[in-house]
N, C-alpha and C. Protein backbone atom coordinates (compact mmCIF):
# COMPACT_ATOMS: atom_id res chain seq x y z
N UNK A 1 82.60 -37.47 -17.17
CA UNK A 1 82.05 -36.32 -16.48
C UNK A 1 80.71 -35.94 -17.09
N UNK A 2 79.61 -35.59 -16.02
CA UNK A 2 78.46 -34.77 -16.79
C UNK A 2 78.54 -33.61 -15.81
N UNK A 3 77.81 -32.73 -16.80
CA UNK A 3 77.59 -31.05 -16.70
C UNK A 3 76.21 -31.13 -16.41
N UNK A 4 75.47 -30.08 -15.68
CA UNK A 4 74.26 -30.16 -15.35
C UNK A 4 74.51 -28.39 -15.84
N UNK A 5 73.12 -27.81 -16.60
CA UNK A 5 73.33 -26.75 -17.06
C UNK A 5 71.52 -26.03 -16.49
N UNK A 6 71.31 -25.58 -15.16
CA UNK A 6 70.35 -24.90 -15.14
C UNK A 6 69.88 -23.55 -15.16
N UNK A 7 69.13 -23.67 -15.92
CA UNK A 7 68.37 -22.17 -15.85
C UNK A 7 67.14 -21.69 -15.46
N UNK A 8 67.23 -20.33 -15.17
CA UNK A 8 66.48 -19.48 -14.22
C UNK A 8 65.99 -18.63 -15.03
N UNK A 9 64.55 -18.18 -15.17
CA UNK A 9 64.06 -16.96 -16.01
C UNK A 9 63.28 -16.03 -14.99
N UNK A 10 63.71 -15.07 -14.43
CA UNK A 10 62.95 -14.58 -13.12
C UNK A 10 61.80 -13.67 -13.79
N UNK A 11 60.60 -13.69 -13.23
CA UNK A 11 59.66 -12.67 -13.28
C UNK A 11 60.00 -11.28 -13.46
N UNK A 12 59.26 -10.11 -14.15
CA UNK A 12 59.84 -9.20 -14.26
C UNK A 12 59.86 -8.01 -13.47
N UNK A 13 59.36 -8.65 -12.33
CA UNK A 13 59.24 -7.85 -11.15
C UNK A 13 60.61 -8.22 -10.03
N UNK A 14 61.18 -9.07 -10.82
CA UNK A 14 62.26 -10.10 -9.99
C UNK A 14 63.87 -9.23 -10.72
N UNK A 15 64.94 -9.23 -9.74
CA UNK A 15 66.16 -8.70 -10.69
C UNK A 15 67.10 -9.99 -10.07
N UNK A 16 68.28 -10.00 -11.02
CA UNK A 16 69.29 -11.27 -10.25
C UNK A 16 69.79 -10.53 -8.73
N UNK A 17 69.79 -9.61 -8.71
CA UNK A 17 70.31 -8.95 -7.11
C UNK A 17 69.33 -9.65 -6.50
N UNK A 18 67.90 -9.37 -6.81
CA UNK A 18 67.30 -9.92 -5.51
C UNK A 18 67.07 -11.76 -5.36
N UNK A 19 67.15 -12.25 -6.36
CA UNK A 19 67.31 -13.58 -6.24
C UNK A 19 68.90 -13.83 -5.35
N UNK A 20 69.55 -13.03 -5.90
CA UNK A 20 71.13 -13.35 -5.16
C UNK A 20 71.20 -13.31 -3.26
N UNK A 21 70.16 -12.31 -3.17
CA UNK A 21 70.15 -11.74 -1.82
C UNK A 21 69.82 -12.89 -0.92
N UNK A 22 68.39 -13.41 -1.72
CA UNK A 22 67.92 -14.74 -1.04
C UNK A 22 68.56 -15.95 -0.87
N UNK A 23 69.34 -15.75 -2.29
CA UNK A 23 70.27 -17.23 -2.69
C UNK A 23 71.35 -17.20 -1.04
N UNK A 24 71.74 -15.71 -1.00
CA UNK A 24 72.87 -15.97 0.22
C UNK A 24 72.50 -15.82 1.57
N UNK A 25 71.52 -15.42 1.52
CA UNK A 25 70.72 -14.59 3.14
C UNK A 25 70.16 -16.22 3.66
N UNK A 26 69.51 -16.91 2.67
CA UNK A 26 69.16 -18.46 3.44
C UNK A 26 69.86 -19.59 3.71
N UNK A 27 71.54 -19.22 2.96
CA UNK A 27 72.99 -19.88 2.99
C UNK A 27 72.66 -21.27 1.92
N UNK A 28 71.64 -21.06 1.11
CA UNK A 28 71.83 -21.62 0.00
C UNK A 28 73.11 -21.95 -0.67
N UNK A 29 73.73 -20.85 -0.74
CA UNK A 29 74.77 -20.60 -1.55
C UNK A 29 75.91 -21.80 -1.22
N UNK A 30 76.16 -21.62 0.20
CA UNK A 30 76.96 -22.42 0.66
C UNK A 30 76.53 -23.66 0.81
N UNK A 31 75.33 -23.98 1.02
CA UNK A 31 74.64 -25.89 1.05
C UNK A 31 75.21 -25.90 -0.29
N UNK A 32 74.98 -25.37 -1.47
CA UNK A 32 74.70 -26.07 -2.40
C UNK A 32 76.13 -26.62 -2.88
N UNK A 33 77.10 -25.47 -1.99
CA UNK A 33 78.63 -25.88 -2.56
C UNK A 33 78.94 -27.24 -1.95
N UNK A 34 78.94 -26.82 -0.30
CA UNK A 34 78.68 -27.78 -0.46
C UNK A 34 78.50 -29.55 -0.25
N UNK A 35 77.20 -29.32 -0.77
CA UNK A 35 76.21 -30.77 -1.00
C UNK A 35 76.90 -31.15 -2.29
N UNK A 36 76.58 -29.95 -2.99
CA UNK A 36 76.86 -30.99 -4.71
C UNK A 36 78.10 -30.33 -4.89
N UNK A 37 79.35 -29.67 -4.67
CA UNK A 37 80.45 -30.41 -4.64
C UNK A 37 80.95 -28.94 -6.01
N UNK A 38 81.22 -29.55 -7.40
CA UNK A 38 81.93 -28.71 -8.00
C UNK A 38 81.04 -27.86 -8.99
N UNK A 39 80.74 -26.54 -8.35
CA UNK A 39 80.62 -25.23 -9.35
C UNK A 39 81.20 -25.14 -10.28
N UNK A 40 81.09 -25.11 -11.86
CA UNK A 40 81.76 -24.91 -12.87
C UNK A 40 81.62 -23.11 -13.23
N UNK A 41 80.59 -22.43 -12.85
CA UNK A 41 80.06 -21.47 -12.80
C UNK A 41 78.67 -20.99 -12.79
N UNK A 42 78.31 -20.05 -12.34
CA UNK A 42 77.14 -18.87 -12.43
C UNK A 42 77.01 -17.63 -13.06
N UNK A 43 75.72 -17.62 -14.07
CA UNK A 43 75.78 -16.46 -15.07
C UNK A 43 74.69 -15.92 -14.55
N UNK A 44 74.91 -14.71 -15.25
CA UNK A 44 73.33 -13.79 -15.32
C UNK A 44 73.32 -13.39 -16.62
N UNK A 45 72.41 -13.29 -17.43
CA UNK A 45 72.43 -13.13 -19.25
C UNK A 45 72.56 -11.52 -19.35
N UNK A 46 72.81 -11.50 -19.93
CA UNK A 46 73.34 -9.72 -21.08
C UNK A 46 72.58 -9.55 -22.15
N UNK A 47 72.49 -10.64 -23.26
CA UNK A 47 72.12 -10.49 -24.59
C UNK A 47 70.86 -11.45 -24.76
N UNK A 48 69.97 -11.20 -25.35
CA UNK A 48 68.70 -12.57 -25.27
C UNK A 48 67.88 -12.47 -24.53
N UNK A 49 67.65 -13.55 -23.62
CA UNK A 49 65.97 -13.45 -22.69
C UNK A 49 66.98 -12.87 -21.60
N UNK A 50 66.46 -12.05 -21.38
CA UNK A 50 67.16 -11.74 -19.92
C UNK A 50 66.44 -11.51 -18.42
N UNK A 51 66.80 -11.24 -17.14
CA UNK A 51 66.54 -12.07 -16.13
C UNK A 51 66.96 -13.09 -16.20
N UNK A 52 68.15 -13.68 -16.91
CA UNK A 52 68.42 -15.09 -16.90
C UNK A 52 69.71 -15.04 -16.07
N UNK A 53 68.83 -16.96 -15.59
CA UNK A 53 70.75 -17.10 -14.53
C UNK A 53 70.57 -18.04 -14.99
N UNK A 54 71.97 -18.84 -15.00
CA UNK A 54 72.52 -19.93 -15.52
C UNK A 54 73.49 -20.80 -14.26
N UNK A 55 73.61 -21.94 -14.49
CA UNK A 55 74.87 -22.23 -13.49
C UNK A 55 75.04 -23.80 -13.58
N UNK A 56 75.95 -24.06 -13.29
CA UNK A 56 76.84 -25.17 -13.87
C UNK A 56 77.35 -26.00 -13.14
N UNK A 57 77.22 -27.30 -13.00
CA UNK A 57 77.76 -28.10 -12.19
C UNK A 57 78.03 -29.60 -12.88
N UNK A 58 79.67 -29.35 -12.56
CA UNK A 58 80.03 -31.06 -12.47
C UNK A 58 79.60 -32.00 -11.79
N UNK A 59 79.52 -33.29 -12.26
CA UNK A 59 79.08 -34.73 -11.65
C UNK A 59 80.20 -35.68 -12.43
N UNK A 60 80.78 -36.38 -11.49
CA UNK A 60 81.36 -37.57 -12.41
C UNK A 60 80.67 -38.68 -12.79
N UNK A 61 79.45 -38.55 -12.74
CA UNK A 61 78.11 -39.72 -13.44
C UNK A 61 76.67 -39.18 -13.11
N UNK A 62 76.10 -39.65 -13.31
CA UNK A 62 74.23 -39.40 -13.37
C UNK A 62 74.31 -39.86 -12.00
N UNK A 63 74.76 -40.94 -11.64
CA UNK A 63 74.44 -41.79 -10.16
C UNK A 63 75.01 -40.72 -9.30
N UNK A 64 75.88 -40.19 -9.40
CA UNK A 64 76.52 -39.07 -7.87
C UNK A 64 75.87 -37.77 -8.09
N UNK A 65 75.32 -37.37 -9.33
CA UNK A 65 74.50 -36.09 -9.52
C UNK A 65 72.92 -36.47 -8.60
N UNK A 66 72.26 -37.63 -8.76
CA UNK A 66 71.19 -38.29 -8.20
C UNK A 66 71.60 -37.60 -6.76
N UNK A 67 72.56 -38.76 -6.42
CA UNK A 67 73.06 -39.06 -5.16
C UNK A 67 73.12 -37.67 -3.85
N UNK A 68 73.67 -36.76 -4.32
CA UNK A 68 73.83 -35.39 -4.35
C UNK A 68 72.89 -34.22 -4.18
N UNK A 69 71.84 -34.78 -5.40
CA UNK A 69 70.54 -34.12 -5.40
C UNK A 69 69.69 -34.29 -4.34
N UNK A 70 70.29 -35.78 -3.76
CA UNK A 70 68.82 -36.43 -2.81
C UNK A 70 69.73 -35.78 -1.64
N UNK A 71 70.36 -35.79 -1.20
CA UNK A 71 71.47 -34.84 0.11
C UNK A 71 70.48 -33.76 -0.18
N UNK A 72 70.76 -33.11 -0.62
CA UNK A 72 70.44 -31.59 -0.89
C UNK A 72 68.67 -31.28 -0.45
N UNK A 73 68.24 -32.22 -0.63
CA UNK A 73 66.72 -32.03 -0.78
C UNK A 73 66.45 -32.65 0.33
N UNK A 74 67.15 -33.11 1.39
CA UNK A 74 66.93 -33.51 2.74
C UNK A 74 67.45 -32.12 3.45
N UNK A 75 67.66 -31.03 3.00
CA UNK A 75 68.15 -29.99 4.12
C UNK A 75 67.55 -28.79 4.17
N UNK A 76 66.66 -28.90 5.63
CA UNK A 76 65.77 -27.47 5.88
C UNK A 76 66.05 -26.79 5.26
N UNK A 77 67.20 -26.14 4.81
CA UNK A 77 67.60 -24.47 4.75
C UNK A 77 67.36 -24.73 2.95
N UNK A 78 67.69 -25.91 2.31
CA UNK A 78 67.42 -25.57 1.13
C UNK A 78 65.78 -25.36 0.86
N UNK A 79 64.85 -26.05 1.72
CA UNK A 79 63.36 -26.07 1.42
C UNK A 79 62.79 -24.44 1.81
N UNK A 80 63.77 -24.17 2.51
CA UNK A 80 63.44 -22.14 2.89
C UNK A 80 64.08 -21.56 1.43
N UNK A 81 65.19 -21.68 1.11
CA UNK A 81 65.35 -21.08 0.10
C UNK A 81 64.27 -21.16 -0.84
N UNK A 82 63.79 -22.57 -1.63
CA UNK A 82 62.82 -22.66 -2.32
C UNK A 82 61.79 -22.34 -2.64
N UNK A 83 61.07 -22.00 -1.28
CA UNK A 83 60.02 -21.24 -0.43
C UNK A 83 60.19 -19.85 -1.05
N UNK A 84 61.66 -19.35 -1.22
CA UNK A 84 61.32 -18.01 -1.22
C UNK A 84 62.21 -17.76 -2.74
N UNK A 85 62.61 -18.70 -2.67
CA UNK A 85 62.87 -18.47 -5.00
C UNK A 85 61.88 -18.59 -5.58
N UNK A 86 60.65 -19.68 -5.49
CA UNK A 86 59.63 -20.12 -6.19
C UNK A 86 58.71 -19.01 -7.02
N UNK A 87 58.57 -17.70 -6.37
CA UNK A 87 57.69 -16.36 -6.45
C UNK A 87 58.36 -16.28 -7.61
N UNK A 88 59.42 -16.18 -7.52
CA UNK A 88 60.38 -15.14 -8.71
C UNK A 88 61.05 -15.80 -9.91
N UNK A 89 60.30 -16.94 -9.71
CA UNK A 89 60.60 -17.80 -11.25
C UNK A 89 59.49 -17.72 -12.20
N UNK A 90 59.93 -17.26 -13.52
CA UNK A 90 58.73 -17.59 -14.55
C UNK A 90 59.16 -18.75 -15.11
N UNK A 91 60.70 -19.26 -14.90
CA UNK A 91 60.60 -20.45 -15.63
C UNK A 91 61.98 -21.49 -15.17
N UNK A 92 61.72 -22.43 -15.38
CA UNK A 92 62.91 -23.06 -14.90
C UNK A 92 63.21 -24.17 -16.26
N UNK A 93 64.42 -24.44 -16.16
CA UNK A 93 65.49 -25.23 -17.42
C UNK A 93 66.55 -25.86 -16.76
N UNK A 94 66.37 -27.37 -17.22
CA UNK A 94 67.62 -28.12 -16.75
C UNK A 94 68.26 -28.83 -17.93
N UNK A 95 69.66 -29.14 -18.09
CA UNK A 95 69.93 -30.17 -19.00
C UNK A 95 70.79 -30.46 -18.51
N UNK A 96 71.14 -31.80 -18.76
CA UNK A 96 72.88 -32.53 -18.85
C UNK A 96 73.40 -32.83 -20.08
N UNK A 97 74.57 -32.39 -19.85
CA UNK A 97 75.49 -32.16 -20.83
C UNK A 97 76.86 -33.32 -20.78
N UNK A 98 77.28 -34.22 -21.95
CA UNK A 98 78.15 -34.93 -22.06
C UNK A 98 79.25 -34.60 -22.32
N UNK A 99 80.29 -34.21 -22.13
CA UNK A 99 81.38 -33.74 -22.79
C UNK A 99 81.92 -34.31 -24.31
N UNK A 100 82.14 -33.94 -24.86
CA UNK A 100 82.81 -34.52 -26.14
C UNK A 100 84.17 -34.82 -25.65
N UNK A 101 84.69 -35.81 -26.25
CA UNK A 101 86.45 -36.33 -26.29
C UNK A 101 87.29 -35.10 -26.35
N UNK A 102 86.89 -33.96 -27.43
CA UNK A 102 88.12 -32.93 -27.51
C UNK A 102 87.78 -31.73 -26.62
N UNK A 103 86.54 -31.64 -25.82
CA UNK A 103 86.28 -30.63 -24.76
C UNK A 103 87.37 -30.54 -23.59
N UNK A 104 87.37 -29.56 -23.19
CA UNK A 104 88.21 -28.97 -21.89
C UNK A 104 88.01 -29.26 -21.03
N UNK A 105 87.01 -29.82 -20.74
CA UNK A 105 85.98 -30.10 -19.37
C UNK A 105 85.60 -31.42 -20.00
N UNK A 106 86.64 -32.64 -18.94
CA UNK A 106 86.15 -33.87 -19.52
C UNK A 106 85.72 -34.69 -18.17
């Protein structure tokens, strides 16, 4: 299994409500379920840099996370969303994550 772990640092004119509004008003929400399949979860930060969202997604390899990604990026409604997240990012963060042998999430 890999974890895909991205993050969101919104402008400070930006709040997670209003990123959320857009995330669901352009049905983002639902392409993204789903195109790429398993949500592990979605944060918004408390403690630290905040404006931060986080969110989490399983892949059972790099090749079906690819695979998945390229779906996703063939569909109008996600290139409107983008259109209208892009303003309200100061920063964007991706990583993949391997599970270790004794993790919960293998």
């Amino acid at each position: 299994m890999l974890v895909e772990q991205r993050t969101y640092i919104l402008k400070g004119d930006y709040t997670p409500a209003m990123y959320f509004e857009a995330y669901r008003a352009t049905g983002a929400q639902e392409l993204q379920a789903r195109v790429l399949g398993r949500l592990l979860g979605y944060f918004v930060t408390e403690i630290g840099e905040l404006n931060g969202l986080v969110h989490l997604w399983g892949y059972d390899s790099f090749e079906e996370r690819a695979r998945r990604r390229a779906l996703l990026a063939q569909e109008p409604a996600w290139h409107d969303y983008l259109a209208q997240i892009r303003p309200m990012l100061q920063s964007m963060s991706n990583r993949l994550l391997v599970p270790t042998d004794f993790s919960p999430i293998r």
